[in-house]
C-alpha atoms as a PDB file:
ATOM      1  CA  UNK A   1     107.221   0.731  69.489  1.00  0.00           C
ATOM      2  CA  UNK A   2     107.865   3.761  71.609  1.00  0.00           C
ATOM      3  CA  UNK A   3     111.260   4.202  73.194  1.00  0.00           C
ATOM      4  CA  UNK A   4     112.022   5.526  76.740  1.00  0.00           C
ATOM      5  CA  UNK A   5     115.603   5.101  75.976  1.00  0.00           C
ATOM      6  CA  UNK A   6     117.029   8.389  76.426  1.00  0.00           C
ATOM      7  CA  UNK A   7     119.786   9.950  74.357  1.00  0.00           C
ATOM      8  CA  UNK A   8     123.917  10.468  75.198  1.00  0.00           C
ATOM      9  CA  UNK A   9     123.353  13.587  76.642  1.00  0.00           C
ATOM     10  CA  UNK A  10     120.285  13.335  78.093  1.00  0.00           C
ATOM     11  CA  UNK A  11     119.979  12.137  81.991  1.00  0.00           C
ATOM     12  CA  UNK A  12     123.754  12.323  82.244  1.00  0.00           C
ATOM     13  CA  UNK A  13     124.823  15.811  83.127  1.00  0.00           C
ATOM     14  CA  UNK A  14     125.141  15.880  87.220  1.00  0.00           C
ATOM     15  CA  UNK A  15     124.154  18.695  88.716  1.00  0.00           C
ATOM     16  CA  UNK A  16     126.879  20.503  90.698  1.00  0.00           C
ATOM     17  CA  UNK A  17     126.109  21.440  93.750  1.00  0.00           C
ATOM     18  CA  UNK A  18     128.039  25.390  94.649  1.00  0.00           C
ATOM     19  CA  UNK A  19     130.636  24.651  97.768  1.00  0.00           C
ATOM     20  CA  UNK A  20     129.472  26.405 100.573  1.00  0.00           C
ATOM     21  CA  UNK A  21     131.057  29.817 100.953  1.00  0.00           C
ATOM     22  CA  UNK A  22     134.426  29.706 102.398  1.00  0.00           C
ATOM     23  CA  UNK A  23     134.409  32.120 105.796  1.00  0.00           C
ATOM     24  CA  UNK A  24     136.858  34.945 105.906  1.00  0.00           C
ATOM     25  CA  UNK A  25     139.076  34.522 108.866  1.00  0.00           C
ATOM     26  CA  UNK A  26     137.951  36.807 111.612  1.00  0.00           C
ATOM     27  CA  UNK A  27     139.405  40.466 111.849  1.00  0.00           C
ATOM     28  CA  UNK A  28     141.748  40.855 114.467  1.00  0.00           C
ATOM     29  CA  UNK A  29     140.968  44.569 115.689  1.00  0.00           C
ATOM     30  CA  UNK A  30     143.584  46.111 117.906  1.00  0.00           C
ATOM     31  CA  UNK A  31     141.818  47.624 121.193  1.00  0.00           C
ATOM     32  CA  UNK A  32     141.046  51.827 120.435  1.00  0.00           C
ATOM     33  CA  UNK A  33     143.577  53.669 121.448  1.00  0.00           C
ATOM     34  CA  UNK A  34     142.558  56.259 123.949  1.00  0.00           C
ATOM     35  CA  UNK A  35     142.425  59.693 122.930  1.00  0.00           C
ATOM     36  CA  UNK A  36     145.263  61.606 124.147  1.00  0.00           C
ATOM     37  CA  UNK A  37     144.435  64.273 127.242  1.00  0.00           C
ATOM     38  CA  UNK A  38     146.947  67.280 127.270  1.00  0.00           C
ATOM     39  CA  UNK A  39     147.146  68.085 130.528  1.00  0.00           C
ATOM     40  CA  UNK A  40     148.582  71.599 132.501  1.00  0.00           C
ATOM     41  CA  UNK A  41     149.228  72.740 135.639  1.00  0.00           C
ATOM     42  CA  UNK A  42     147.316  75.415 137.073  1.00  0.00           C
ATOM     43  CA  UNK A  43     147.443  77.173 140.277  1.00  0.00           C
ATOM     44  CA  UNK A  44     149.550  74.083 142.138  1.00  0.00           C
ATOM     45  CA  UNK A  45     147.345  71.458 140.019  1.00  0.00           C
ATOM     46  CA  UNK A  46     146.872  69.253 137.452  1.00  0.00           C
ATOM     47  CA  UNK A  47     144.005  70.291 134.959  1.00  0.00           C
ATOM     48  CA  UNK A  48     143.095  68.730 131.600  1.00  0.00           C
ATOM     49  CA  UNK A  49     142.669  70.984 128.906  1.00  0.00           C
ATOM     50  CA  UNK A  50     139.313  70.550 126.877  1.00  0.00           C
ATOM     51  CA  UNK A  51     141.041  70.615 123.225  1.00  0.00           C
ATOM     52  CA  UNK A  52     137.720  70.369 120.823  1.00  0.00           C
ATOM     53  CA  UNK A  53     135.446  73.054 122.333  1.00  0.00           C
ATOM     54  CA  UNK A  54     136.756  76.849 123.221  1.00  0.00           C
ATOM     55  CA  UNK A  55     134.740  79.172 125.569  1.00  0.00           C
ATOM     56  CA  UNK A  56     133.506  82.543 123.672  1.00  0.00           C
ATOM     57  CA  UNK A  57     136.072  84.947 125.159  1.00  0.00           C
ATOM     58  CA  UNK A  58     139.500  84.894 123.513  1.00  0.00           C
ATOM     59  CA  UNK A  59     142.571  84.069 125.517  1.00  0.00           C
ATOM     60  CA  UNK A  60     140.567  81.765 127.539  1.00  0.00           C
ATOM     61  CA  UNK A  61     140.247  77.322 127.212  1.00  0.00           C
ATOM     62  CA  UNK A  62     138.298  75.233 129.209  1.00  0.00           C
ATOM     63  CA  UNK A  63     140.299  73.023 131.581  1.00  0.00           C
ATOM     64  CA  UNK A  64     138.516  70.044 133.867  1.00  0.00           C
ATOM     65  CA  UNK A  65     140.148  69.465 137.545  1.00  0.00           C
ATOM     66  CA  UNK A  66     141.695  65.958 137.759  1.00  0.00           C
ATOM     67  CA  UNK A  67     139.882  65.551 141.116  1.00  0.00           C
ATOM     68  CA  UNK A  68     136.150  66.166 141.261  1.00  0.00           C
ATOM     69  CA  UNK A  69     135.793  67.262 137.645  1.00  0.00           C
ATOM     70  CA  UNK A  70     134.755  70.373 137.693  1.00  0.00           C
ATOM     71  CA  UNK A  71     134.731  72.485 134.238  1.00  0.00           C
ATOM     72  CA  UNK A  72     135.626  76.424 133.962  1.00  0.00           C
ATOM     73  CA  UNK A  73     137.151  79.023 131.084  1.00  0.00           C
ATOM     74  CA  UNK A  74     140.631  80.275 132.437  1.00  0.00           C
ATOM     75  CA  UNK A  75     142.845  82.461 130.775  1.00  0.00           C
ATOM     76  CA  UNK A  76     145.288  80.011 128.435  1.00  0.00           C
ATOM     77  CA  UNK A  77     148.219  82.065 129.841  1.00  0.00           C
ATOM     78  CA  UNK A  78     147.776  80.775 133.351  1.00  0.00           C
ATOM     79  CA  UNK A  79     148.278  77.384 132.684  1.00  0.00           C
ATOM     80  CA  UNK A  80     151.850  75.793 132.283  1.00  0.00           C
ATOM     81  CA  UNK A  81     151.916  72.834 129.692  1.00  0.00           C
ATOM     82  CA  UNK A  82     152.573  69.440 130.982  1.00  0.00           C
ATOM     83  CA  UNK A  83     152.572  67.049 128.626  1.00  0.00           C
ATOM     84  CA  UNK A  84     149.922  64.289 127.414  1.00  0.00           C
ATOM     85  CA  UNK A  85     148.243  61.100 129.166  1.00  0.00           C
ATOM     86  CA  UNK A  86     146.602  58.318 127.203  1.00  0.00           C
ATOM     87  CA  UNK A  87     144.746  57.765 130.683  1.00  0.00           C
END
């Protein structure tokens, strides 16, 4: 007579089915900061001095007019120091 009858460990281990992955809780990022501007006066007014690039001829920076933008090398020792703007 042939058995089907299966043995103690056969048919009784229960597959386990992996939890699903538990999500990280989302990053709460602060907002950038923006980059500070050191600003100067020059000639009656304000100018922002351009602090990562420097025009060829020493003594000189490159300062951008608050109004219209405009972009020109002036001689560092016309400009008085202001202070700093996160604008």
């Amino acid at each position: 007579e042939a058995s089907l009858g299966l043995g103690a460990d056969q048919g009784q281990s229960v597959k386990g089915y992996p939890s699903p992955p538990v999500a990280p809780e989302p990053v709460t990022r602060s907002p950038r900061p923006s980059p500070l501007r050191l600003m100067a006066s020059l000639d009656g007014g304000l100018v922002v001095v351009n602090t990562l690039q420097a025009p060829q001829q020493e003594g000189q920076v490159y300062v951008t007019t608050e109004i219209g933008g405009s972009v020109r090398a002036v001689q560092a020792s016309q400009l008085t120091l202001v202070g700093w703007s996160a604008k």
